[in-house]
Structure formats: C-alpha cells, structure tokens
N, C-alpha and C. Protein backbone atom coordinates (compact mmCIF):
# COMPACT_ATOMS: atom_id res chain seq x y z
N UNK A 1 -25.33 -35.83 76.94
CA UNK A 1 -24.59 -35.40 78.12
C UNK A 1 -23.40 -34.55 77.71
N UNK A 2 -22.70 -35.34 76.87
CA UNK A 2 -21.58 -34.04 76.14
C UNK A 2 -21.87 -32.59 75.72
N UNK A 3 -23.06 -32.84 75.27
CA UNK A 3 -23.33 -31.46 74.38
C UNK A 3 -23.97 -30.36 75.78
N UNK A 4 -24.02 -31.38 76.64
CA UNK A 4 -24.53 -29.95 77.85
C UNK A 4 -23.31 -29.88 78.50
N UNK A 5 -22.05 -30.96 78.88
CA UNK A 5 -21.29 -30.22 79.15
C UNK A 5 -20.17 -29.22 78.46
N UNK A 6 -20.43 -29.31 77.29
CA UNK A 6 -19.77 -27.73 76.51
C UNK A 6 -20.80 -27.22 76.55
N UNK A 7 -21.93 -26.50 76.20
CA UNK A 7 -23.10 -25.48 76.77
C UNK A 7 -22.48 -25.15 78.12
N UNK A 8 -22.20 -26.11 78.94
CA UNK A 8 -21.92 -25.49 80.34
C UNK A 8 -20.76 -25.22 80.51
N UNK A 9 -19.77 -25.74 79.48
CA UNK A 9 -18.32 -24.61 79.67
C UNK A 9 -18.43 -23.29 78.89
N UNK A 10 -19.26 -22.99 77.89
CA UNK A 10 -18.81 -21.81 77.41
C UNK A 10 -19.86 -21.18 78.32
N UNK A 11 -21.19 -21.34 78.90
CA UNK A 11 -21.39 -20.49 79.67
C UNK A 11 -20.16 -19.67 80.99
N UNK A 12 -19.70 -21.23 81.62
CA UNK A 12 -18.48 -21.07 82.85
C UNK A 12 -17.56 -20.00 82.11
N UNK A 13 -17.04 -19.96 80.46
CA UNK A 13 -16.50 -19.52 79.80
C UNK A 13 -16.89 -18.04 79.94
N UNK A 14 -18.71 -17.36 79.63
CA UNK A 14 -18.70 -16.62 79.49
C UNK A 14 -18.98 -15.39 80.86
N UNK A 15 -18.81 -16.53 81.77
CA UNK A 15 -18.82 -15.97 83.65
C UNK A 15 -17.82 -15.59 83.75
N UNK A 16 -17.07 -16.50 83.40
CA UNK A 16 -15.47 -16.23 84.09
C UNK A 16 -14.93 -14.57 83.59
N UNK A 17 -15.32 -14.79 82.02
CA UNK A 17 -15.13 -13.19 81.50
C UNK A 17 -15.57 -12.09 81.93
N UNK A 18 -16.86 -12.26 82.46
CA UNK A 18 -17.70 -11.27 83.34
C UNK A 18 -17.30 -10.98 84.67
N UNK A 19 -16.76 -11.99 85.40
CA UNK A 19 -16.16 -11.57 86.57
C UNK A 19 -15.04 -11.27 86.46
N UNK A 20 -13.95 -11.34 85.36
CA UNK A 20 -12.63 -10.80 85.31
C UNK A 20 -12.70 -9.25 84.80
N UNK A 21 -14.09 -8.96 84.43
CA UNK A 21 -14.33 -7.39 83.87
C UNK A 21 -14.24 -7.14 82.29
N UNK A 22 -14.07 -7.95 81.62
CA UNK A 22 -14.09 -8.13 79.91
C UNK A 22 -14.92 -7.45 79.24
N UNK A 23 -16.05 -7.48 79.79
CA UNK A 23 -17.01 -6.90 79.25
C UNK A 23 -17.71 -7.55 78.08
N UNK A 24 -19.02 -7.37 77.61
CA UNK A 24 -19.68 -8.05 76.63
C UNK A 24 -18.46 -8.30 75.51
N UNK A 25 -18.31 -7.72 74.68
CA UNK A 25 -17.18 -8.25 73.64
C UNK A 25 -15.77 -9.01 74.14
N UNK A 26 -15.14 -8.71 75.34
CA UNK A 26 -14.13 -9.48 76.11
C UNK A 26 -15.02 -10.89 76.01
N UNK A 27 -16.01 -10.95 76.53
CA UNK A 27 -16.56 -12.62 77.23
C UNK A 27 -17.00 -13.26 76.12
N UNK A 28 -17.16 -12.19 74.96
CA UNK A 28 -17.63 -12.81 73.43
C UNK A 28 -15.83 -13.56 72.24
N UNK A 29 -14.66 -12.90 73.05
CA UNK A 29 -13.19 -13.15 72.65
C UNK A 29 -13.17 -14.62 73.47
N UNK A 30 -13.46 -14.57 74.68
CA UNK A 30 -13.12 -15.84 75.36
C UNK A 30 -14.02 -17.04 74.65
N UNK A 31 -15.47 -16.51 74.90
CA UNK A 31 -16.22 -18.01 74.15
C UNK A 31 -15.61 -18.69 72.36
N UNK A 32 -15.08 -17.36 71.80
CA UNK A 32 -15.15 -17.85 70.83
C UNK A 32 -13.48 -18.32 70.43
N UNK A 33 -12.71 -18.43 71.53
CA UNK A 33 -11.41 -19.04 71.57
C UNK A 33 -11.64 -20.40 72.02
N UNK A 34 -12.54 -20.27 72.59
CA UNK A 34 -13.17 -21.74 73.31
C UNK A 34 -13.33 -22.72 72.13
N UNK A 35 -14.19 -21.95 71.70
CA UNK A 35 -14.95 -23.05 70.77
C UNK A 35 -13.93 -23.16 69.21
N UNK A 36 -13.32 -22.13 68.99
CA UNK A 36 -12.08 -22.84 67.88
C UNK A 36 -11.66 -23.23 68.23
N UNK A 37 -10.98 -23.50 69.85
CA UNK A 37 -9.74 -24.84 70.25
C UNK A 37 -10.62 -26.03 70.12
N UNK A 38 -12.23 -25.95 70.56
CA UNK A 38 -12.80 -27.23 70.15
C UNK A 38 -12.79 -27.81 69.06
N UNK A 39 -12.97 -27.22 68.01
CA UNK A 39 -13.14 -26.90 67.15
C UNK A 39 -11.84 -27.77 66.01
N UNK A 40 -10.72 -27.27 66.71
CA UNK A 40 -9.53 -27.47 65.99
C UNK A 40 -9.20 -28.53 66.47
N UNK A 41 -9.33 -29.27 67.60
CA UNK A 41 -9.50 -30.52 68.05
C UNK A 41 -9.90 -31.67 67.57
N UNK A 42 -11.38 -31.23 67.19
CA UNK A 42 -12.15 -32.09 66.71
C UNK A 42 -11.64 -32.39 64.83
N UNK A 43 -10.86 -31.64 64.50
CA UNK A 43 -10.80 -31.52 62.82
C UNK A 43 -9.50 -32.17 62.73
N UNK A 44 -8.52 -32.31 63.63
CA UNK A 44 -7.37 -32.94 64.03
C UNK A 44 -6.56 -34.04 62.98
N UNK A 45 -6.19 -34.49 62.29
CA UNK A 45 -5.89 -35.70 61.87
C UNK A 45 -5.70 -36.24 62.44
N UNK A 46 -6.27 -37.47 63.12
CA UNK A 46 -6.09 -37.94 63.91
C UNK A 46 -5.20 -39.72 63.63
N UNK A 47 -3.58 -39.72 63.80
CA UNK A 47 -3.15 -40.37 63.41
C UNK A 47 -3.51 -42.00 63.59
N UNK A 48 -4.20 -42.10 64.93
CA UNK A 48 -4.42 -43.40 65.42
C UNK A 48 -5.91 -44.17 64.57
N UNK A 49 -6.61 -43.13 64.17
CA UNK A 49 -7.59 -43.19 63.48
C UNK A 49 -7.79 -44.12 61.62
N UNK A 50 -6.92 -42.78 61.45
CA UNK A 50 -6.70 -42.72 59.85
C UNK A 50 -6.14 -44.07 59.28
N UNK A 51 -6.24 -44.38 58.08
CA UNK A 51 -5.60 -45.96 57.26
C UNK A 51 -4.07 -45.24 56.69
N UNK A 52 -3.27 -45.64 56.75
CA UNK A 52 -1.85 -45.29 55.91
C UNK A 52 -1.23 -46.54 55.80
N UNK A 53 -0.42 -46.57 54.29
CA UNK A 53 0.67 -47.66 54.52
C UNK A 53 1.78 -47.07 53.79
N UNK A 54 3.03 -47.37 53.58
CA UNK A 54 4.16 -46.95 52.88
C UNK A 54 5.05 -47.97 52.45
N UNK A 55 5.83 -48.22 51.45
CA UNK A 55 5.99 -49.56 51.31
C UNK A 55 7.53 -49.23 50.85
N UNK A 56 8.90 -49.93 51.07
CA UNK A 56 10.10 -49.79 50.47
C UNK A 56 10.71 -51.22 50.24
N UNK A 57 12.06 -50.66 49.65
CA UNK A 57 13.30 -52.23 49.55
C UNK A 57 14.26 -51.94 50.13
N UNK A 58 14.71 -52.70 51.09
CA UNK A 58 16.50 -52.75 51.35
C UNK A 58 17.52 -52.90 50.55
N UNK A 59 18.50 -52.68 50.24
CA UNK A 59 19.37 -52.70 49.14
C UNK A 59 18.53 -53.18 47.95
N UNK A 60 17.76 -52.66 47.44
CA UNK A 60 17.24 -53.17 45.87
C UNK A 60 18.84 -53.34 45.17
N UNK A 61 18.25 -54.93 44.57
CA UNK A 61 19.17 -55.07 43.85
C UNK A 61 19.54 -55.09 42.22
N UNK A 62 18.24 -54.79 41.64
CA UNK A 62 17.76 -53.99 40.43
C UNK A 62 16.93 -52.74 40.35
N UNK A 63 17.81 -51.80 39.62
CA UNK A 63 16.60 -50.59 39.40
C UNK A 63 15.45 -50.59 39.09
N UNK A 64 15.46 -51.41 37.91
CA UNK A 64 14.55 -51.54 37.56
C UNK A 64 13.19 -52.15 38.05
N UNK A 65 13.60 -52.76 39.37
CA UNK A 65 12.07 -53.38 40.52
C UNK A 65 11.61 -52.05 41.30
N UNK A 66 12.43 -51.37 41.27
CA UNK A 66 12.21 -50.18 41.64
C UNK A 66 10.96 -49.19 41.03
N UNK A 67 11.31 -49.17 40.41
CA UNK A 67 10.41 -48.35 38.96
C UNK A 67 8.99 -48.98 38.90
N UNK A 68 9.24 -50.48 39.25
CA UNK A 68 7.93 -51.37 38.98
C UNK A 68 6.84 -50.90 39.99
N UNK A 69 7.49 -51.35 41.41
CA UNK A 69 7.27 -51.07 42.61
C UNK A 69 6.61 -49.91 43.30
N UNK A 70 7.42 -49.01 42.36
CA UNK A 70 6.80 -47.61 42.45
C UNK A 70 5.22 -47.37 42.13
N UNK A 71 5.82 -47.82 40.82
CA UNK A 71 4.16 -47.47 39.61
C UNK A 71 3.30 -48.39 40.66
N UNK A 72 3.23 -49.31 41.33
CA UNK A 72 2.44 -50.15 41.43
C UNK A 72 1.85 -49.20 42.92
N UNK A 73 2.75 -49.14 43.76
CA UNK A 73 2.74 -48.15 44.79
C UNK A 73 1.47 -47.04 44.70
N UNK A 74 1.77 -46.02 43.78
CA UNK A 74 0.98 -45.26 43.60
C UNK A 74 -0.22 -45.42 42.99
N UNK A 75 -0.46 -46.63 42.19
CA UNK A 75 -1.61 -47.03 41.38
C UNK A 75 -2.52 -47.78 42.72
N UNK A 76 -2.00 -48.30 43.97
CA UNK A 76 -2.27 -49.19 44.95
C UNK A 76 -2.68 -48.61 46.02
N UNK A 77 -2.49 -47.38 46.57
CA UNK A 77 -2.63 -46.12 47.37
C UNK A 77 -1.85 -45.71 48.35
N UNK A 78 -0.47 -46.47 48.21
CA UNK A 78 0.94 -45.68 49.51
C UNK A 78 0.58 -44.94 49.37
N UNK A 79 0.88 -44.22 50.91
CA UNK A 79 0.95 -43.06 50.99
C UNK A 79 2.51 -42.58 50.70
N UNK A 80 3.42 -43.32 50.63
CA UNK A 80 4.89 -42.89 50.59
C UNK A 80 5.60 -43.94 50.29
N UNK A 81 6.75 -43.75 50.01
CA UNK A 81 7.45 -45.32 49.57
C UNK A 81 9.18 -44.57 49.75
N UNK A 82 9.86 -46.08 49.77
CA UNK A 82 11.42 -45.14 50.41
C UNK A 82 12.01 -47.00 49.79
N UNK A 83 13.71 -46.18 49.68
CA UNK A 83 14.38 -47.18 50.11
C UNK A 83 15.62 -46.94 51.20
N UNK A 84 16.60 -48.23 51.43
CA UNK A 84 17.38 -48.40 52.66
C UNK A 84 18.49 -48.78 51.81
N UNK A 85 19.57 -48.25 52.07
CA UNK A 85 21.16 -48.51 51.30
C UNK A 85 20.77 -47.80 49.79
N UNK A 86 20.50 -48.53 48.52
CA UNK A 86 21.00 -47.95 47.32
C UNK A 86 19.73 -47.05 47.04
N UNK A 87 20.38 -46.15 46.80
CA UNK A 87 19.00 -44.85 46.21
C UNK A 87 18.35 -45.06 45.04
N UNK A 88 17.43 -44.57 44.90
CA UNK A 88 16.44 -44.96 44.01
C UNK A 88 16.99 -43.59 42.38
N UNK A 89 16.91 -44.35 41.50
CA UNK A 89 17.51 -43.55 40.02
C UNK A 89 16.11 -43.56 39.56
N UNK A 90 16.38 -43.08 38.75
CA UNK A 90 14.86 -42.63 37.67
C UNK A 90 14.65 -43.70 36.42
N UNK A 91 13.43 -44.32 36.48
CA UNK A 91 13.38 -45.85 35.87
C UNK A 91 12.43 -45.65 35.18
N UNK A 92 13.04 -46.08 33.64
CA UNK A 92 11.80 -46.15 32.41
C UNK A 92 10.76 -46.93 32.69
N UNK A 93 10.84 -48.02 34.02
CA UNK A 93 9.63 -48.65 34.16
C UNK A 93 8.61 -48.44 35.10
N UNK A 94 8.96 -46.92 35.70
CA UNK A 94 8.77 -45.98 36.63
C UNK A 94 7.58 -45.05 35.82
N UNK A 95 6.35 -45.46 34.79
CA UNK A 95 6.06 -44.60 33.73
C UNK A 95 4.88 -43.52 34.39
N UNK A 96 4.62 -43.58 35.65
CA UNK A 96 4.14 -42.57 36.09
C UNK A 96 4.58 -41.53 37.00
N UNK A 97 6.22 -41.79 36.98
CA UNK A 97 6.83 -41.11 37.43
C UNK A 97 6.20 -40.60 39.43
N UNK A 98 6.57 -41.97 39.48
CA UNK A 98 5.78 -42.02 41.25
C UNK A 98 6.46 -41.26 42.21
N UNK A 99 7.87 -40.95 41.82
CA UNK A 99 9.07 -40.36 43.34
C UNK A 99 7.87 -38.90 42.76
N UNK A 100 7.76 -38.62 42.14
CA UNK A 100 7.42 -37.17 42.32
C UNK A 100 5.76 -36.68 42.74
N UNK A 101 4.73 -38.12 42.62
CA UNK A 101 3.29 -37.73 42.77
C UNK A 101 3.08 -38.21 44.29
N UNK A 102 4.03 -39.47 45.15
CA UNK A 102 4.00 -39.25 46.47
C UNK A 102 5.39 -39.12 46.92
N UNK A 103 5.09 -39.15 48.37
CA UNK A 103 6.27 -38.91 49.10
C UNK A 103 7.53 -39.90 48.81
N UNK A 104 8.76 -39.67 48.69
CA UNK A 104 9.78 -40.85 48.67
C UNK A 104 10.78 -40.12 49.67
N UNK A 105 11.24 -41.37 49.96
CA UNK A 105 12.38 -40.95 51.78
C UNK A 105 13.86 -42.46 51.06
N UNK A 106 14.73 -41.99 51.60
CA UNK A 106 15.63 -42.24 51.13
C UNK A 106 16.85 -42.81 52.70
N UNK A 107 17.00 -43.34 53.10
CA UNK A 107 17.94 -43.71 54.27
C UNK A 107 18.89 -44.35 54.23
N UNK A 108 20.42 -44.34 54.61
CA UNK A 108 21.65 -45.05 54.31
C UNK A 108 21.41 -46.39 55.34
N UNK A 109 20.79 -46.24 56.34
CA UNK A 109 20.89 -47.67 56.81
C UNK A 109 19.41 -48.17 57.40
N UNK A 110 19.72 -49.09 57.81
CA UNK A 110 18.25 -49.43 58.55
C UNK A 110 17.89 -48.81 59.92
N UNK A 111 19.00 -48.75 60.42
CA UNK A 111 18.52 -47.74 61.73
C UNK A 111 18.26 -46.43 61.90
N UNK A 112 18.87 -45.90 60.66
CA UNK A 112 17.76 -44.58 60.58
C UNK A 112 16.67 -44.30 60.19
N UNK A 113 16.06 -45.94 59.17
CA UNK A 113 14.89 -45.92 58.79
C UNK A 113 14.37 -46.31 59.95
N UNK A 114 14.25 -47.07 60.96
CA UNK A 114 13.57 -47.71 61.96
C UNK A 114 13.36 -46.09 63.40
N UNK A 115 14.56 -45.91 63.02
CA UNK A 115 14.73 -44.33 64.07
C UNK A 115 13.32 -43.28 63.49
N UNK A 116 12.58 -43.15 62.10
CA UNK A 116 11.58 -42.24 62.00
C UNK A 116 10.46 -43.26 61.20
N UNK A 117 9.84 -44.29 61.97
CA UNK A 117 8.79 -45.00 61.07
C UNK A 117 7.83 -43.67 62.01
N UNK A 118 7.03 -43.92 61.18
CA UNK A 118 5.71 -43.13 61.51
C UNK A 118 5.48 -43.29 62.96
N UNK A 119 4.86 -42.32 63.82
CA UNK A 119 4.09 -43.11 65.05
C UNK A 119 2.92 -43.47 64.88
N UNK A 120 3.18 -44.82 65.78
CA UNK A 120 1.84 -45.56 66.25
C UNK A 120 2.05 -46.70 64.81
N UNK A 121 3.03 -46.61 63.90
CA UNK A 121 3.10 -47.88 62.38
C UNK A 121 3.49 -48.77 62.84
N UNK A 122 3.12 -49.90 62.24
CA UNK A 122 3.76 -51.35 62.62
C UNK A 122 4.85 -51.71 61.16
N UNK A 123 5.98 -52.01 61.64
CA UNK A 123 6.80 -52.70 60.82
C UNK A 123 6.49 -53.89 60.22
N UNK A 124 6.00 -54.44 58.61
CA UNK A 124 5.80 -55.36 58.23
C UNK A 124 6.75 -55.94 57.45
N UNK A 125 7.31 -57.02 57.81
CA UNK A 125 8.53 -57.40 57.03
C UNK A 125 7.77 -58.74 55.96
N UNK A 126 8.19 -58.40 54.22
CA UNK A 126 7.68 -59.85 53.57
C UNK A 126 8.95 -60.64 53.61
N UNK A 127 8.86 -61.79 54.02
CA UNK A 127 9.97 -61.93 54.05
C UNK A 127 9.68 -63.94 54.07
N UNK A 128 10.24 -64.67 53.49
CA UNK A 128 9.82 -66.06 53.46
C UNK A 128 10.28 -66.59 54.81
N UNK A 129 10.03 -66.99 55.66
CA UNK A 129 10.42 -67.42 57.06
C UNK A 129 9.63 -68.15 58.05
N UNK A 130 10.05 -69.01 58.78
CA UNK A 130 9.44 -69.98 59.42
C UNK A 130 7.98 -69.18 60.50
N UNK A 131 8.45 -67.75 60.78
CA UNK A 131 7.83 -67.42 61.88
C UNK A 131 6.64 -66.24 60.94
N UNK A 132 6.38 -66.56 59.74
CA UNK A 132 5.28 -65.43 59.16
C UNK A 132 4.36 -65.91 58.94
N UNK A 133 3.51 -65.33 59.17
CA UNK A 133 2.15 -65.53 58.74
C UNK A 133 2.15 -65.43 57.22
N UNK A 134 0.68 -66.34 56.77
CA UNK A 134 0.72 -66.74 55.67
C UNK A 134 -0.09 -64.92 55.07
N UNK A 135 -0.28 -64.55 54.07
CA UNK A 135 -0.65 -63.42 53.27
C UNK A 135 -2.04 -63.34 53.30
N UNK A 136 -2.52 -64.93 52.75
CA UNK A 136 -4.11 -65.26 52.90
C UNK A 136 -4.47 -64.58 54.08
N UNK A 137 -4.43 -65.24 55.30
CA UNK A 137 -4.75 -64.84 56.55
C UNK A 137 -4.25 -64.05 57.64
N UNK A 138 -3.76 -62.92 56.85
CA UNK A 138 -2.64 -62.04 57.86
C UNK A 138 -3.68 -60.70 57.61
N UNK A 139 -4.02 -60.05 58.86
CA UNK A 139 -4.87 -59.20 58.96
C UNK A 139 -3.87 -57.81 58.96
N UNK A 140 -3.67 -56.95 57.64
CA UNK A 140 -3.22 -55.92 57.29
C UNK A 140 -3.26 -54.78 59.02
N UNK A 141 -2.12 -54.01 59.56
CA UNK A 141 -2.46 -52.95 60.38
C UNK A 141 -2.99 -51.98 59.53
N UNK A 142 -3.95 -51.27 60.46
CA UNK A 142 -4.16 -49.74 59.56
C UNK A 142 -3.19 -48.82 59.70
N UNK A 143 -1.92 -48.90 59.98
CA UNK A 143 -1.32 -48.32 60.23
C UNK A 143 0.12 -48.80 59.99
N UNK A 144 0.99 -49.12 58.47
CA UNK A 144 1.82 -49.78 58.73
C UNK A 144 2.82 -48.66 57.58
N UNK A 145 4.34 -50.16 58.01
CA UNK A 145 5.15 -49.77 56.42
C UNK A 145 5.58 -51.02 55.92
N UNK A 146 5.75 -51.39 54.96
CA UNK A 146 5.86 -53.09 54.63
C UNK A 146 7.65 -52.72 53.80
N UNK A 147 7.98 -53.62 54.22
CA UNK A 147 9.78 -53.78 54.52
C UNK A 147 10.16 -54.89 53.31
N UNK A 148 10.62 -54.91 51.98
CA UNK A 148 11.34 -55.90 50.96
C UNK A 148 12.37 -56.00 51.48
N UNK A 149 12.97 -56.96 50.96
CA UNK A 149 14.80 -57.16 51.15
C UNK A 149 14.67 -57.16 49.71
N UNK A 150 16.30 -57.07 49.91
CA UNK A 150 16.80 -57.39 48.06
C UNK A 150 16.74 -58.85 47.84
N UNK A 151 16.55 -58.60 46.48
CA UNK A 151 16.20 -60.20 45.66
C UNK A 151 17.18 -60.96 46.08
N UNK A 152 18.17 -61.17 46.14
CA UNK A 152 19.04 -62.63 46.26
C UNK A 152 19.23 -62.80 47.58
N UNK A 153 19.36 -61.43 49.01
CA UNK A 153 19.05 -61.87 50.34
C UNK A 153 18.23 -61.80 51.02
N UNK A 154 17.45 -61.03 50.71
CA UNK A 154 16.07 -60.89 51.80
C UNK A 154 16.40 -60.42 52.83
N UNK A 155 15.51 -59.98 53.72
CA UNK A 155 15.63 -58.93 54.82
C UNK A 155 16.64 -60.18 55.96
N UNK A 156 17.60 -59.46 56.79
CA UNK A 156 19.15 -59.54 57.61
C UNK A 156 18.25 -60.05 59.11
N UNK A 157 18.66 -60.85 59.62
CA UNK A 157 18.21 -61.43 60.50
C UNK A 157 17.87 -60.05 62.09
N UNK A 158 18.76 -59.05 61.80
CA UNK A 158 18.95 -58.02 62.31
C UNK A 158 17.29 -56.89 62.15
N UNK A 159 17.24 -57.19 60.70
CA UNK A 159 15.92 -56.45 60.41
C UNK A 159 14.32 -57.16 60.90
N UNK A 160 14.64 -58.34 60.78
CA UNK A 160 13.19 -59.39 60.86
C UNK A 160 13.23 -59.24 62.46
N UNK A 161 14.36 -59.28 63.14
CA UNK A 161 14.12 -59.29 64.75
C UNK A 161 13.42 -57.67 64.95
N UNK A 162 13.50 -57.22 64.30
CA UNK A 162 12.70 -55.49 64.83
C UNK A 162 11.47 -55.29 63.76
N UNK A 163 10.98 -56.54 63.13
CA UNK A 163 9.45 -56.25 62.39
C UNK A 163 8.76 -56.85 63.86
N UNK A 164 7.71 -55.88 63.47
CA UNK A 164 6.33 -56.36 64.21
C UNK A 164 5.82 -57.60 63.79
N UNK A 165 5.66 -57.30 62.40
CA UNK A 165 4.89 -58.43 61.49
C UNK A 165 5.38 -59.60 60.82
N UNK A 166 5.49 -60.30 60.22
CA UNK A 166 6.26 -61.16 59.25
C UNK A 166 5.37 -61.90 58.21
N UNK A 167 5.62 -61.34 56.91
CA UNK A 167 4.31 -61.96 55.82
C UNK A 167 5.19 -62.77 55.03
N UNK A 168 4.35 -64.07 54.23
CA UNK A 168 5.12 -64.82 53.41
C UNK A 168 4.00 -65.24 52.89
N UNK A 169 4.57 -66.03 51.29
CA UNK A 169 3.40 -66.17 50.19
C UNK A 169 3.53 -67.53 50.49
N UNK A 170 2.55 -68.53 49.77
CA UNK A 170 2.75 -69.77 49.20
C UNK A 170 3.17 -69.93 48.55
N UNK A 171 4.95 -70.24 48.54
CA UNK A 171 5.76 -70.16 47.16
C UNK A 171 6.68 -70.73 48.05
N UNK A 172 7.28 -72.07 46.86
CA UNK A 172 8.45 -72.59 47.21
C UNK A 172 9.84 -71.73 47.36
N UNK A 173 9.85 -70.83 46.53
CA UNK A 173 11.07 -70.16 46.61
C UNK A 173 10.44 -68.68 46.43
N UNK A 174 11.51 -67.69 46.77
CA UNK A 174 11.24 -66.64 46.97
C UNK A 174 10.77 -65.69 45.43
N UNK A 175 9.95 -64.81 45.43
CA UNK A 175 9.58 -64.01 44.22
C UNK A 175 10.33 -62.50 43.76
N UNK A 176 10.33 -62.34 43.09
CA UNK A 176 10.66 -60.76 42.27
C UNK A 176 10.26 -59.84 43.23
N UNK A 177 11.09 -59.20 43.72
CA UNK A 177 10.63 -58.10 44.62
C UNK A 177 9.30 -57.12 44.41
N UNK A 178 9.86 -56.71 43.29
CA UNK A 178 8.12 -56.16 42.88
C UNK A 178 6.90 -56.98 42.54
N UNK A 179 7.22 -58.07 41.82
CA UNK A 179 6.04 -58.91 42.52
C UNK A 179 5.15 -59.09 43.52
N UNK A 180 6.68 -58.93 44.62
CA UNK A 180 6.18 -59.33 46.02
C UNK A 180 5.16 -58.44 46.47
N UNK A 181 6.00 -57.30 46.54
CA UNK A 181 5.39 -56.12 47.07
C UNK A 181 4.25 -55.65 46.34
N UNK A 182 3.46 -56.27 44.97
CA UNK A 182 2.83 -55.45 44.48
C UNK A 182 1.62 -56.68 44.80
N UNK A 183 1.43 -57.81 45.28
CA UNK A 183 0.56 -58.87 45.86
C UNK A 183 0.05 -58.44 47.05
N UNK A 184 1.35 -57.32 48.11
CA UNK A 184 0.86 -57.48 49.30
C UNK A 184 0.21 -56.26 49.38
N UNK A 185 0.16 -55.19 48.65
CA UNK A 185 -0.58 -53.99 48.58
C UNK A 185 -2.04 -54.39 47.53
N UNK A 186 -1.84 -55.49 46.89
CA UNK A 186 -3.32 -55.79 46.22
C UNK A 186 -4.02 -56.14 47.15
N UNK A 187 -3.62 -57.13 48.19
CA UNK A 187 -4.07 -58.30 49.05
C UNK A 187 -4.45 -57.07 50.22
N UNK A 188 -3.47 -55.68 50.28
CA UNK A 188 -4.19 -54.85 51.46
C UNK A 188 -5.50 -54.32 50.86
N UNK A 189 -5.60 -54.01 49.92
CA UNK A 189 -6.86 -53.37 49.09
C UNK A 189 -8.31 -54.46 49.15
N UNK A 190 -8.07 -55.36 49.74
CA UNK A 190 -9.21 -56.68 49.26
C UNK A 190 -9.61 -56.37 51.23
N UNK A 191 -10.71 -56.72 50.90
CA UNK A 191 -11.78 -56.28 52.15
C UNK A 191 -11.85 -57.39 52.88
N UNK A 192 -10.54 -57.14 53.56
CA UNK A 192 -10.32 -57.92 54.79
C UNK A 192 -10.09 -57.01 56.02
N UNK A 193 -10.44 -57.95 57.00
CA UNK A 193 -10.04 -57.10 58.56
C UNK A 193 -8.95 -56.48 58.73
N UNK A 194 -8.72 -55.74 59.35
CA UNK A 194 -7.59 -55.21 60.13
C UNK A 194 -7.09 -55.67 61.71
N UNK A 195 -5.85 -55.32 61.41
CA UNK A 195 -5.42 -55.36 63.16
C UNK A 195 -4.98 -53.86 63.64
C-alpha cells in the first residue's frame, strides 16, 4: 500500500508540473526533488532509533580514575564521555589516549550538563542508594548517559533527584569509580534487554 502511495505522489508530482507549464524536464526537476526529500528522510539518523551511551564523573576526585575510565570507555563503545566540576588532565593511565579518539565535553556544573544531555537520553545515575535498581536486573536505555560521583561523595542528593535511573552493585560499600563505571558499560555490552 505504501509503495503505491508514492507511485501515486510522484505521478500527482508529475501532473501538478504539467499543469503549472514546466514542461517535460520542469516535471522531471519536481519528481526528482520528490524523491531525494524521500530519500533523505529515509537515510536520516534517526535518533530515537539508534543505541548510544556516554558515560562521565562529577568532581573526579583522582586523575588518575579518569584515565582508567576513559581507556575503558573507548575499549567498551561510548560514544562520548565528559566530566562535571574538575577537568579532565592528560593521564598516563589514559594509554589510548581516549579524549582525542571520542568525543569529550567538559561542564563547570551540573546544570549545564543536565541543560544539553542528548535528546530523547535517559540520565543514569550509579550511585549506592536505597531507591536503585540492582545492575543484575536493570534493563540498560538505548539511549542513555551514566552519571559517577566522586569517590568519597557520590552523586548530591540534588543530582539523584534529576536521574531517570538509579543503578547500584552488590557491594557493601561503595567501589573505585572506574571500577564502577567500567562494570556498568561491561554489564551494557552483555545481551540483555533494553528499556
């Protein structure tokens, strides 16, 4: 049924040209504007579609998890990775040199990171807390950015109220930031459902 109703617009397409006076090559300009806007439509990236994730830390409170985080990032398939408060320095444990093979974004606070998450991403905060889902059974969005806090506070009661998500491990006490983050991008890679 689709495919006859484009047959029957570029014909309508190639009437309309004929009665506006175009002439054979005019009504041959219109059909074939037609069919590249289809065309370009259909080839679209289509954001709601596609898998992305991006992964950062809030005040990292070692460089050096940074560097870890990174490598692990890009070995794991972010598409981008950022941090919030302290900027990211260039880390010997950084050995594939990740700020430069994907995207890295850089923001002084959290509300300007929250002001440009992707559209249509869900905010995933890891964060140890009464209200998260466990890691095992937390169905990854196809569409997210996963949120660290720094090692000794963890994400600000301010930040967890504006995640979508909330992930936590089976662990009495809290883990190494890059640890963390490099479990929950393994655990996205393992062929589980989505939300």
């Amino acid at each position: 049924m689709f495919r006859g109703v484009k047959v029957g617009i570029i014909f309508g397409c190639w009437d309309w040209g004929r009665v506006q006076g175009f002439g054979c090559w005019g009504n041959f300009a219109v059909v074939l504007i037609y069919a590249l806007t289809v065309c370009t439509f259909a080839l679209m990236n289509d954001n709601f579609i596609n898998e992305y994730f991006g992964i950062g830390i809030q005040n990292g409170k070692t460089p050096e998890n940074l560097g870890v985080l990174w490598r692990t990032a890009q070995n794991l398939g972010a598409t981008f990775i950022f941090t919030i408060g302290n900027r990211y320095a260039k880390q010997a444990s950084d050995t594939h040199d990740a700020v430069k093979a994907i995207p890295y974004f850089h923001y002084d606070t959290f509300d300007a990171f929250f002001e440009n998450l992707p559209k249509g991403a869900r905010l995933v905060g890891v964060e140890l807390d009464e209200k998260a889902s466990d890691l095992e059974t937390f169905e990854h969005p196809r569409r997210c950015v996963y949120l660290l806090g720094a090692e000794d506070h963890g994400l600000s009661s301010k930040v967890i109220a504006k995640c979508h998500h909330l992930v936590k491990f089976k662990s009495q006490k809290s883990l190494n930031v890059a640890v963390a983050g490099s479990i929950v991008m393994y655990d996205r890679n393992l062929a589980k459902p989505r939300s």
